[in-house]
N, C-alpha and C. Protein backbone atom coordinates (compact mmCIF):
# COMPACT_ATOMS: atom_id res chain seq x y z
N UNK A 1 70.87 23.02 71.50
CA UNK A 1 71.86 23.09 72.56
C UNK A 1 72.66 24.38 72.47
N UNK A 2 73.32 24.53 71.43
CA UNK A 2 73.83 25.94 71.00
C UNK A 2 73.41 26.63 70.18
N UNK A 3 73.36 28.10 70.53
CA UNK A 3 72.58 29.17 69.51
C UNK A 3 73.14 30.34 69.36
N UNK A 4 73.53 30.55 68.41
CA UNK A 4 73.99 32.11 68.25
C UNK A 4 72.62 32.62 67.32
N UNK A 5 72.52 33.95 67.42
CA UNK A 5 71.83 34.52 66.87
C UNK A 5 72.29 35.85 66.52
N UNK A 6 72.19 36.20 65.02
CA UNK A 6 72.56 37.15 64.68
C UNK A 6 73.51 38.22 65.49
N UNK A 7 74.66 37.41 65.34
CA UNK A 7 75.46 37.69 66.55
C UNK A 7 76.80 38.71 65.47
N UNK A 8 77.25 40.11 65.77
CA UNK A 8 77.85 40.72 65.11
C UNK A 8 79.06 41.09 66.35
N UNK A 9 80.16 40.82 65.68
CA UNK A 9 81.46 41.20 66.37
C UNK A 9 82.33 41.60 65.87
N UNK A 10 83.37 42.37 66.25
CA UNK A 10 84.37 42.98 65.73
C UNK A 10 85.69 43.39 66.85
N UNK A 11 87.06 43.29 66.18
CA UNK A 11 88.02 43.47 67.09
C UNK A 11 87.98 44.83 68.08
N UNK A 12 88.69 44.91 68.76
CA UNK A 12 88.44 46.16 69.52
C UNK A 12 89.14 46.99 69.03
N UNK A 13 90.11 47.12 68.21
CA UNK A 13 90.56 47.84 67.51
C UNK A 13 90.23 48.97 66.50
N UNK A 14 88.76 47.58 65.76
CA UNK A 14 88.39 47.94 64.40
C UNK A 14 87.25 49.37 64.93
N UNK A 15 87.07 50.23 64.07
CA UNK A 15 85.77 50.81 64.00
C UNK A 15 84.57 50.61 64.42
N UNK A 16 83.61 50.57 64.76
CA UNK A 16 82.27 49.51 64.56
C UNK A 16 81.04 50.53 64.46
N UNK A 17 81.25 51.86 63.85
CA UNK A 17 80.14 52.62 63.62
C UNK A 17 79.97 52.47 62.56
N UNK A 18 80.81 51.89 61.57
CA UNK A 18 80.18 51.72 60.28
C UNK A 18 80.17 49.75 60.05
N UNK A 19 78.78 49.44 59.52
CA UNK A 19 78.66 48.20 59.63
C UNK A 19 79.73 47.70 59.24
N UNK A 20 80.71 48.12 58.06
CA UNK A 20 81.24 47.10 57.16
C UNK A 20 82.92 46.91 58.08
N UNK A 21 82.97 47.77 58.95
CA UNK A 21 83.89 47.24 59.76
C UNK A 21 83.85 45.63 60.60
N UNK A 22 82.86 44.98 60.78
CA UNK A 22 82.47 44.12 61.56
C UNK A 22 82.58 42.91 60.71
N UNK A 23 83.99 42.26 61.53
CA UNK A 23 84.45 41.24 61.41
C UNK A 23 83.33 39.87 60.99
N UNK A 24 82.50 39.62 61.96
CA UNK A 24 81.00 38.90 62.16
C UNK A 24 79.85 39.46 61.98
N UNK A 25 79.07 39.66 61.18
CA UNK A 25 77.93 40.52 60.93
C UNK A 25 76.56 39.54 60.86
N UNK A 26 75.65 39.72 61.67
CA UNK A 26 74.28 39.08 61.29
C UNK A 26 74.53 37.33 61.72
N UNK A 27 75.43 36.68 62.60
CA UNK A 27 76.05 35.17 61.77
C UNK A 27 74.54 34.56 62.98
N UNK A 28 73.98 33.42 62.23
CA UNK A 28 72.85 32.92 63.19
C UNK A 28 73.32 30.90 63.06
N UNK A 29 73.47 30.65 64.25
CA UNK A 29 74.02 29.26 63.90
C UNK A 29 73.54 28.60 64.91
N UNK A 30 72.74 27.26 64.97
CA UNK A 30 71.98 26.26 65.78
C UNK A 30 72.89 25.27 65.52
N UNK A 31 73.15 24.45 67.10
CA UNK A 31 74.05 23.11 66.80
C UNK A 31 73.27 22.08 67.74
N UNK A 32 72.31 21.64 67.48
CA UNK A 32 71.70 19.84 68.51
C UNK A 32 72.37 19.63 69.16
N UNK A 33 72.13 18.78 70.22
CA UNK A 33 72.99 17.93 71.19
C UNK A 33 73.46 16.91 70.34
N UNK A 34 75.11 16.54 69.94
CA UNK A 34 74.87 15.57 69.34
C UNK A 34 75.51 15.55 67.84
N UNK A 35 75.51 16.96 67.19
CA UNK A 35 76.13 16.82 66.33
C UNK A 35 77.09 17.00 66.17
N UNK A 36 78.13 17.17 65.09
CA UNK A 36 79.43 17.23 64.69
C UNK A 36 79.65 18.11 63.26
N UNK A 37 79.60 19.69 63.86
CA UNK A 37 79.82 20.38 63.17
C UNK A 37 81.33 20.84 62.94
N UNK A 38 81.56 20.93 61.62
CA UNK A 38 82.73 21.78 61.27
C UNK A 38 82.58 23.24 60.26
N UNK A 39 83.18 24.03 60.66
CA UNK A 39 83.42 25.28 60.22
C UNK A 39 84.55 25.65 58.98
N UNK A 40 84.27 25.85 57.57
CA UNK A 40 85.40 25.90 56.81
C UNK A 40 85.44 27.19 56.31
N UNK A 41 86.57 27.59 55.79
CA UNK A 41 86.85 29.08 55.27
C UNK A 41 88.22 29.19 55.19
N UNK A 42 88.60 30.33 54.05
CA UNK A 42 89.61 31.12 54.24
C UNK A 42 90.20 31.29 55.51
N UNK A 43 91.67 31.20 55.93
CA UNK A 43 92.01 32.14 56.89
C UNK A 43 91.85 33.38 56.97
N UNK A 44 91.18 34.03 57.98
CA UNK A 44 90.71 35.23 57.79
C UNK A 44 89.73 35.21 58.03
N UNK A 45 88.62 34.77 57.33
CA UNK A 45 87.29 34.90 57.45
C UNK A 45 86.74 34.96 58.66
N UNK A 46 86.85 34.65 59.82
CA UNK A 46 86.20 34.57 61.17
C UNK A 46 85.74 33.14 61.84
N UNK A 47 86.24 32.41 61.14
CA UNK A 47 85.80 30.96 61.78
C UNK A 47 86.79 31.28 63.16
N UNK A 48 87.35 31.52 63.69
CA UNK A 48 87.91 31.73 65.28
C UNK A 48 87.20 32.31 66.16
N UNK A 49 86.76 33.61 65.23
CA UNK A 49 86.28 34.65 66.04
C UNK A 49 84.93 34.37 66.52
N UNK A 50 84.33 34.04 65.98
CA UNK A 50 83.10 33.31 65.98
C UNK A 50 83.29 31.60 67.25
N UNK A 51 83.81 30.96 67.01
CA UNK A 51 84.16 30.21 68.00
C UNK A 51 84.45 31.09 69.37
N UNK A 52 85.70 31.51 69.46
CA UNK A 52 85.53 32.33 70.60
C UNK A 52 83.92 33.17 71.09
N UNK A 53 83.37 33.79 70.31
CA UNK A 53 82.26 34.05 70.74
C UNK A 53 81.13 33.38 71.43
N UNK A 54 81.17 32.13 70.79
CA UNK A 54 80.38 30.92 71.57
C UNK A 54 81.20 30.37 72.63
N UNK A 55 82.64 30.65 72.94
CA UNK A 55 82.98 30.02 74.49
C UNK A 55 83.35 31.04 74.98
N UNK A 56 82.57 32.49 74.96
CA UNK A 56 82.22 33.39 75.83
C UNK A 56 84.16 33.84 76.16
N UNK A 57 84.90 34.10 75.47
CA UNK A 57 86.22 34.68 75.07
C UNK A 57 86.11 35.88 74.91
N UNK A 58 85.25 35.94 73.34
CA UNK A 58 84.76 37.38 73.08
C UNK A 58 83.49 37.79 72.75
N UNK A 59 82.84 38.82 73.89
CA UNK A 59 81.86 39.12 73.86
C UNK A 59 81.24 39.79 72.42
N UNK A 60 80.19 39.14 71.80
CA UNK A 60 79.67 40.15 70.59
C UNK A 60 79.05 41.43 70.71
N UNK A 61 79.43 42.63 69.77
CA UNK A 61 78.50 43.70 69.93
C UNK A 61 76.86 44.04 69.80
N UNK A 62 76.67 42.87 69.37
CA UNK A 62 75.12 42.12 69.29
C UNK A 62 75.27 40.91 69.09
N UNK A 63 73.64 40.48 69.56
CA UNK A 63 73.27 39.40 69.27
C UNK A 63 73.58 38.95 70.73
N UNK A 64 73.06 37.44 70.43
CA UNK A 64 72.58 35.97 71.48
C UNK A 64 73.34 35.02 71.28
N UNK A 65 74.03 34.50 72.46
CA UNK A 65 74.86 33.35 72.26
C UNK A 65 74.15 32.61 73.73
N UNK A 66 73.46 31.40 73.10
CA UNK A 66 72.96 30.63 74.62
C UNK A 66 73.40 29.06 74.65
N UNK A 67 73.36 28.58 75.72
CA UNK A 67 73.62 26.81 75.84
C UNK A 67 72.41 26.62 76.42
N UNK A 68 71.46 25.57 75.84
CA UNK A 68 70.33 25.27 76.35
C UNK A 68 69.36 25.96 76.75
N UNK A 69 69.26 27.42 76.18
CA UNK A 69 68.43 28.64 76.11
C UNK A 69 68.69 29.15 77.25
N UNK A 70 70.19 29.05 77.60
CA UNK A 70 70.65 29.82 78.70
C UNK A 70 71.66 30.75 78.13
N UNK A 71 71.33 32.19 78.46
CA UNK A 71 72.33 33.30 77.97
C UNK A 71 74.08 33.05 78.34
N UNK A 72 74.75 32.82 77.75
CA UNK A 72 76.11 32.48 78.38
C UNK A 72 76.84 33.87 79.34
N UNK A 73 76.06 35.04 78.72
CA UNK A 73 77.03 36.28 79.09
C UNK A 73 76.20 36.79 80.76
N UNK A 74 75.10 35.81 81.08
CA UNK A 74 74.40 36.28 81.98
C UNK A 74 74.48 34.92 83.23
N UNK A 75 75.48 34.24 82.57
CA UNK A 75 75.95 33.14 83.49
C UNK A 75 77.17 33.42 83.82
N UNK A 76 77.62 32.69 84.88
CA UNK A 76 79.00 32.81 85.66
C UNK A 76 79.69 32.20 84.65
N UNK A 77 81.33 32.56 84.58
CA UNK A 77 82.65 31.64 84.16
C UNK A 77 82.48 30.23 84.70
N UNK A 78 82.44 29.99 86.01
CA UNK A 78 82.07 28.47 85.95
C UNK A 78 80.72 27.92 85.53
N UNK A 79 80.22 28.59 85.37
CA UNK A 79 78.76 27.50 84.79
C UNK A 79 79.12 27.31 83.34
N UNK A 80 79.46 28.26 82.50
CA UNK A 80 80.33 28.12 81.11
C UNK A 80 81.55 26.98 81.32
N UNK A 81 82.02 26.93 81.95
CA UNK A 81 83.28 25.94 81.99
C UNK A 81 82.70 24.56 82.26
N UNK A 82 81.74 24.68 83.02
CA UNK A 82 80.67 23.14 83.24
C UNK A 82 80.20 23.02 81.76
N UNK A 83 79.71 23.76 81.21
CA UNK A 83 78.80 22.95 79.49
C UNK A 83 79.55 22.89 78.75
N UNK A 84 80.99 23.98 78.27
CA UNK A 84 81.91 23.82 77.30
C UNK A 84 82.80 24.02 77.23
N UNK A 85 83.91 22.66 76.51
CA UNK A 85 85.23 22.99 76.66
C UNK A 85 86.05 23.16 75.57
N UNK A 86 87.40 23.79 75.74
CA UNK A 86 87.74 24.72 74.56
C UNK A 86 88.94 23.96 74.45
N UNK A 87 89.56 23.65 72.84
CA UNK A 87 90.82 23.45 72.96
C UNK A 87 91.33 24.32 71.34
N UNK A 88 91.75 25.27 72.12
CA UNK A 88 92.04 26.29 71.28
C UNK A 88 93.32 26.39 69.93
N UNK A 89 93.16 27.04 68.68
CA UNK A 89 94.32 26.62 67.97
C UNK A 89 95.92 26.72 68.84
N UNK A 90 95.92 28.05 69.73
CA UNK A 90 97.45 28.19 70.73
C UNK A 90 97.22 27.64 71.86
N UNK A 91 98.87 27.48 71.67
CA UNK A 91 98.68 26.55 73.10
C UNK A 91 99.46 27.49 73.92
N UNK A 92 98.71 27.63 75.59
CA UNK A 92 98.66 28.05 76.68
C UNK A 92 100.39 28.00 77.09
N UNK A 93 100.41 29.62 78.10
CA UNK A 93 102.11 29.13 78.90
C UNK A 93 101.38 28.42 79.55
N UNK A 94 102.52 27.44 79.93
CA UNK A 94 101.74 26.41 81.31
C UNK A 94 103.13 26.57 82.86
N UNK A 95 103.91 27.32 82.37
CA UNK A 95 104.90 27.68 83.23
C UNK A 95 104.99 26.89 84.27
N UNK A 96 105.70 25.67 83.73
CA UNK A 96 106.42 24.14 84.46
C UNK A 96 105.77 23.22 85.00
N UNK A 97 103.99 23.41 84.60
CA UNK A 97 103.58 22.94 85.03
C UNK A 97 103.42 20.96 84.35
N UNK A 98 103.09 20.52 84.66
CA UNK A 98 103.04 18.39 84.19
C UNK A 98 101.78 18.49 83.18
N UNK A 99 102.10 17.90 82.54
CA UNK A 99 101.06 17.19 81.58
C UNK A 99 99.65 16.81 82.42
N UNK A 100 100.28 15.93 83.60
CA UNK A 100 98.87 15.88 84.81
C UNK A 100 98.10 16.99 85.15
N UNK A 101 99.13 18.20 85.48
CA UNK A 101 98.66 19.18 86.04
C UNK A 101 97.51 19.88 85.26
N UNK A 102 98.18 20.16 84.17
CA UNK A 102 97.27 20.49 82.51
C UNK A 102 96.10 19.91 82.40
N UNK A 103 96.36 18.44 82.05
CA UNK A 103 94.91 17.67 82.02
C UNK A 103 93.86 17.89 83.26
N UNK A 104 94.34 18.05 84.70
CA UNK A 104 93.72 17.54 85.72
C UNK A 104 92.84 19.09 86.33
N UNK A 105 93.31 20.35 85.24
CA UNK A 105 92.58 21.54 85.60
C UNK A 105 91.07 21.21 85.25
N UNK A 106 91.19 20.66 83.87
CA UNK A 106 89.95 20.35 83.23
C UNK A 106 88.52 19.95 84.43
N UNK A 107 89.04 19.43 85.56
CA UNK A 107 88.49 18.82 86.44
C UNK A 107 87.68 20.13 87.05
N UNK A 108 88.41 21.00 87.18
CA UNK A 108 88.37 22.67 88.11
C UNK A 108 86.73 23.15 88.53
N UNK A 109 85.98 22.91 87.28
CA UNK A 109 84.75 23.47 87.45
C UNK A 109 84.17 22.67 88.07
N UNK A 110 84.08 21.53 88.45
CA UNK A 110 83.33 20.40 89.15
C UNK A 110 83.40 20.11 90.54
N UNK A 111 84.63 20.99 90.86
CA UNK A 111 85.23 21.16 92.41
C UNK A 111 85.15 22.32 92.97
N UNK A 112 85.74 22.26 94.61
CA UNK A 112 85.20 23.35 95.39
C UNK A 112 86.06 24.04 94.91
N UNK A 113 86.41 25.58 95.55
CA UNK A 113 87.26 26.63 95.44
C UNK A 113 89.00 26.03 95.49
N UNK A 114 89.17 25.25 96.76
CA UNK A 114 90.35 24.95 97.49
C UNK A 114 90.47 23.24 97.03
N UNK A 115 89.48 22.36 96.71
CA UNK A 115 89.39 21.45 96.62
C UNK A 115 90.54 20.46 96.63
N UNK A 116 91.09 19.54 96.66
CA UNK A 116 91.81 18.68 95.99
C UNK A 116 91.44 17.34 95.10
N UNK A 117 92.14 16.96 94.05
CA UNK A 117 91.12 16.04 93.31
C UNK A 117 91.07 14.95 94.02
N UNK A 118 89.34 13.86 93.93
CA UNK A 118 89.50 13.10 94.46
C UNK A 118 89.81 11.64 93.71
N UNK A 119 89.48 10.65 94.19
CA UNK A 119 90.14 9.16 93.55
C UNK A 119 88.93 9.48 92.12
N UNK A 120 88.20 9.74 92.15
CA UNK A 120 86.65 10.11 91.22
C UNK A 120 87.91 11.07 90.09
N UNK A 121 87.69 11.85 90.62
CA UNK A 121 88.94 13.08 89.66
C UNK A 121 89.89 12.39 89.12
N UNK A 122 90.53 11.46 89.86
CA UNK A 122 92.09 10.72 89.44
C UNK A 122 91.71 9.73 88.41
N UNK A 123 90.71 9.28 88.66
CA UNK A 123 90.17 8.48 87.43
C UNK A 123 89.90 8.70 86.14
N UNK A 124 89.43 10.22 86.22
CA UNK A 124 88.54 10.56 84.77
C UNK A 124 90.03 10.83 84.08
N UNK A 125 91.04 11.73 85.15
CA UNK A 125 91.83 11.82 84.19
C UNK A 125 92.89 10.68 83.59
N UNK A 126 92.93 9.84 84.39
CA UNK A 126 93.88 8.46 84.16
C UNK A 126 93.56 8.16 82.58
N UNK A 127 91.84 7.98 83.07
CA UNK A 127 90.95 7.87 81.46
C UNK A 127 91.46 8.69 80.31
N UNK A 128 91.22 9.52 80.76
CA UNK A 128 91.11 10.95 79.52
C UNK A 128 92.97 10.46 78.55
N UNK A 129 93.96 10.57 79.49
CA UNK A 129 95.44 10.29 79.26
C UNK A 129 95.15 8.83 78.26
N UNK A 130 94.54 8.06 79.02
CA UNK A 130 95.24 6.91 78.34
C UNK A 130 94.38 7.20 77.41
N UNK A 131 93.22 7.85 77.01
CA UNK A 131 92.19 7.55 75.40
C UNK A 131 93.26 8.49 74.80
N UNK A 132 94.07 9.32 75.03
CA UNK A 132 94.65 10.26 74.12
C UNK A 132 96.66 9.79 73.80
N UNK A 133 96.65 8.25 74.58
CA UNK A 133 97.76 7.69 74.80
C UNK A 133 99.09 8.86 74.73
N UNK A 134 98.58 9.66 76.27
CA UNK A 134 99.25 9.94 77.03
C UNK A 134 100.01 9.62 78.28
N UNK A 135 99.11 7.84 78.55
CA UNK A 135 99.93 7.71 79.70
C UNK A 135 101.37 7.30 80.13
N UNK A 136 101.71 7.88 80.98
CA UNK A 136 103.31 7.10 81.04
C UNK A 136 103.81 8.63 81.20
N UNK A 137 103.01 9.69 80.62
CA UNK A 137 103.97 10.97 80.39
C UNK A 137 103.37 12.19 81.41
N UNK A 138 102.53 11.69 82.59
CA UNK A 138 102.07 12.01 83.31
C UNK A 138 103.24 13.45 84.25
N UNK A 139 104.30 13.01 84.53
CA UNK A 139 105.16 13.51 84.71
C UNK A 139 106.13 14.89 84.02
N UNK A 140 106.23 14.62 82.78
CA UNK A 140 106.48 15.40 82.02
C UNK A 140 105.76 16.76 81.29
N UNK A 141 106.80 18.03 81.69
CA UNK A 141 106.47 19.15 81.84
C UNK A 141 105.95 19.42 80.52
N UNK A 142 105.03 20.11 80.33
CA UNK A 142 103.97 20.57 79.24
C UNK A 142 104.77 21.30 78.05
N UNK A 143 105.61 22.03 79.00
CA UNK A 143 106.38 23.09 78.05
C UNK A 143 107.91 22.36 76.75
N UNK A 144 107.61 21.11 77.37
CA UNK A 144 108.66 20.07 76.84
C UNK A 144 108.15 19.14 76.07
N UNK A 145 107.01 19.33 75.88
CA UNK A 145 106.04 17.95 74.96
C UNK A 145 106.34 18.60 73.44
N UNK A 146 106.32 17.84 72.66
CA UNK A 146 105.97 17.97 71.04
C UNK A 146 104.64 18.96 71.05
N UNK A 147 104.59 19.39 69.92
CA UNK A 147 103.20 20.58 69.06
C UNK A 147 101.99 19.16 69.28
N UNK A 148 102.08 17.86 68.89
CA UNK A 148 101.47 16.89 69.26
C UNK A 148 100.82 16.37 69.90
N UNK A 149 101.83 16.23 71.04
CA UNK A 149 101.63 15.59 72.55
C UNK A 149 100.82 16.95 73.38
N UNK A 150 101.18 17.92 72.96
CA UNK A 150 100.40 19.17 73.67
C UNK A 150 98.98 19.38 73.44
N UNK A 151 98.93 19.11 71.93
CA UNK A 151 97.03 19.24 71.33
C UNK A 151 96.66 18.03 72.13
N UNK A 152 97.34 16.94 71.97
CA UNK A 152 96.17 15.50 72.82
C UNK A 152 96.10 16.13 74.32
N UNK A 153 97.60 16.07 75.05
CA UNK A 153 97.39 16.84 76.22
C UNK A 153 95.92 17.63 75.91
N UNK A 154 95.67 18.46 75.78
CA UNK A 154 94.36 19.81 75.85
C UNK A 154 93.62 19.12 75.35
N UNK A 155 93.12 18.26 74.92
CA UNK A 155 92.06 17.18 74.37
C UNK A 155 91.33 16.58 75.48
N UNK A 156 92.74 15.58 76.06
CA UNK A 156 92.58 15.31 77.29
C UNK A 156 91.37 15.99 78.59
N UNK A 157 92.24 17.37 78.90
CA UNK A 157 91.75 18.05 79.67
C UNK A 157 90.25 18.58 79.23
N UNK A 158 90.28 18.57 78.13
CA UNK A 158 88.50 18.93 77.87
C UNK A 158 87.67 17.74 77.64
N UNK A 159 88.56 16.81 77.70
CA UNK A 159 87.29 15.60 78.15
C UNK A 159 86.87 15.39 79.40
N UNK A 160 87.74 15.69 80.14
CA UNK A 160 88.07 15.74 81.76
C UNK A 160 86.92 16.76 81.63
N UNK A 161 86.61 17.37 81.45
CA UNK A 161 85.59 18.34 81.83
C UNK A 161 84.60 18.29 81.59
N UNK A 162 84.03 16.66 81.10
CA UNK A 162 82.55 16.61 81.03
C UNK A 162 82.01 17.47 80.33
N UNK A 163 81.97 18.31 79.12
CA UNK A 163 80.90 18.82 79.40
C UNK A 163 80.12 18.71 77.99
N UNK A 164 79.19 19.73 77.77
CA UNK A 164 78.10 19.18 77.00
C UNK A 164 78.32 19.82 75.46
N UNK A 165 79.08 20.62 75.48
CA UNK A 165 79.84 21.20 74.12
C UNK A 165 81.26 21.64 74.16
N UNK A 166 81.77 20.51 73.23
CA UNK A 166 83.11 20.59 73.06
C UNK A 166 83.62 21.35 71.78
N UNK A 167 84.01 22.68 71.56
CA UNK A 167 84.68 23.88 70.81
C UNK A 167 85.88 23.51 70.57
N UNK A 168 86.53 22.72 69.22
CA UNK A 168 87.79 22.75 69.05
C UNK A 168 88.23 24.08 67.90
N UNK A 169 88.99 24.31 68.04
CA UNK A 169 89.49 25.28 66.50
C UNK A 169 90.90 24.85 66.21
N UNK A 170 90.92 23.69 65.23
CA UNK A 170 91.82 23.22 63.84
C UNK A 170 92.21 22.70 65.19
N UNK A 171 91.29 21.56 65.57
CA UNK A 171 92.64 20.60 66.63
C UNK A 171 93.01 19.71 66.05
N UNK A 172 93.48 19.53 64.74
CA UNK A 172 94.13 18.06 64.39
C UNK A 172 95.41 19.05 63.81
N UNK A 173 95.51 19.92 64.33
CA UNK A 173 97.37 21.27 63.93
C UNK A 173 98.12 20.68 64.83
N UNK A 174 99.31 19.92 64.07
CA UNK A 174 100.58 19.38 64.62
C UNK A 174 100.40 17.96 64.96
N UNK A 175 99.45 17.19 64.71
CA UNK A 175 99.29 15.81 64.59
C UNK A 175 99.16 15.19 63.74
N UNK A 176 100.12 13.82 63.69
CA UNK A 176 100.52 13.42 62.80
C UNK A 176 99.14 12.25 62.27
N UNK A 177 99.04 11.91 61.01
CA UNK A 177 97.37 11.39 60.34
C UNK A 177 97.04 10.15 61.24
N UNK A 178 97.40 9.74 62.23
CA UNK A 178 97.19 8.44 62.82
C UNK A 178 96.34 8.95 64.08
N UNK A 179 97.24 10.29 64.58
CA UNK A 179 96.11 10.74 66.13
C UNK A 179 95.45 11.74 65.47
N UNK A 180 95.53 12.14 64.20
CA UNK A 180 94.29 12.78 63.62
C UNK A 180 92.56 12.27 63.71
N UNK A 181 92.96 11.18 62.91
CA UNK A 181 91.87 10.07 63.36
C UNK A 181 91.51 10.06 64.94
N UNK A 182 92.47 9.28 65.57
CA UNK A 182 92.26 8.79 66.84
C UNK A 182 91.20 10.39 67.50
N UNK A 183 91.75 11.45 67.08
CA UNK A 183 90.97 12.62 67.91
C UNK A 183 89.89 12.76 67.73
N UNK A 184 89.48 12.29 66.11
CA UNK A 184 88.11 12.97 65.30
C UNK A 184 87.46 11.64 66.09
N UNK A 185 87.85 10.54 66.37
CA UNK A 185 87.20 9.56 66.91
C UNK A 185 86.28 9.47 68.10
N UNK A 186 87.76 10.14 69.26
CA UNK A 186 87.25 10.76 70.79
C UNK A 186 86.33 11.24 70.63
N UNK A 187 86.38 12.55 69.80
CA UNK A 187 85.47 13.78 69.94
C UNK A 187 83.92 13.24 69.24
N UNK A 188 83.91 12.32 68.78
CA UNK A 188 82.47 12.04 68.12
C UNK A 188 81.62 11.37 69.33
């Protein structure tokens, strides 16, 4: 399902005429439909950077990153947003926007340009809220939730998005050991 292949990256900052500048060098990684991989290391080491590279964030200076032996960098932003969803270690300005609003983007790739969601849409996310026992807080502005309530929030929304590879990096940061579980649960 996912493939990187000898995929080498480096900040835009860094150098990259000499190999040993490169953050990611050579990294080749296969993931099934299905499994439940985790990534461990030092801070530092590139377990981010490397994630971002597979949800097409940051492009590598080589190498192959595909979903289903489809090139990601030779596909549109929405066809990437249809197979995988990201819930990243920072959390997003959401500038006043609702907890609904947040969750209910997740929906975005599955709809037209102008769309509005339909009772189909209102559902998945009703779902998504209450598996992440968010509901009730539907209302309440994003920028006002706990470090907590914000990771389930973005949990939420990438379940809402269907799709066929879900990219977390350190999503159990700022939850307390009870929705730790409950997340590693969802996500399996």
């Amino acid at each position: 399902m996912l493939a990187l292949e000898r995929i080498a990256w480096a900040p835009e900052q860094a150098s990259v005429c000499a190999h040993e500048h490169f953050a990611l060098k050579d990294i080749d990684l296969q993931i099934a439909a299905g499994e439940f991989v985790g990534l461990i290391g030092p801070n530092g080491s590139g377990k981010t950077s490397l994630l971002r590279c597979a949800f097409r964030y940051s492009r590598p200076h080589s190498g192959k990153v595909a979903i289903n032996a489809h090139d990601i960098w030779s596909r549109s932003p929405r066809w990437c947003a249809r197979h995988v969803a990201v819930v990243a270690q920072e959390f997003p300005d959401a500038f006043g926007l609702t907890l609904l609003d947040v969750t209910s983007m997740g929906r975005a790739p599955h709809q037209g340009f102008f769309a509005a969601d339909s009772a189909h849409d209102r559902a998945i996310v009703q779902s998504a809220l209450n598996a992440v026992g968010l509901a009730g807080y539907e209302q309440h502005r994003f920028d006002t939730l706990s470090g907590g309530e914000k990771q389930r929030c973005l949990l939420a929304r990438a379940l809402v998005q269907e799709p066929q590879l879900m990219v977390l990096d350190e999503p159990t940061n700022h939850l307390d050991p009870r929705h730790q579980l409950e997340l590693l649960g969802l996500v399996k």
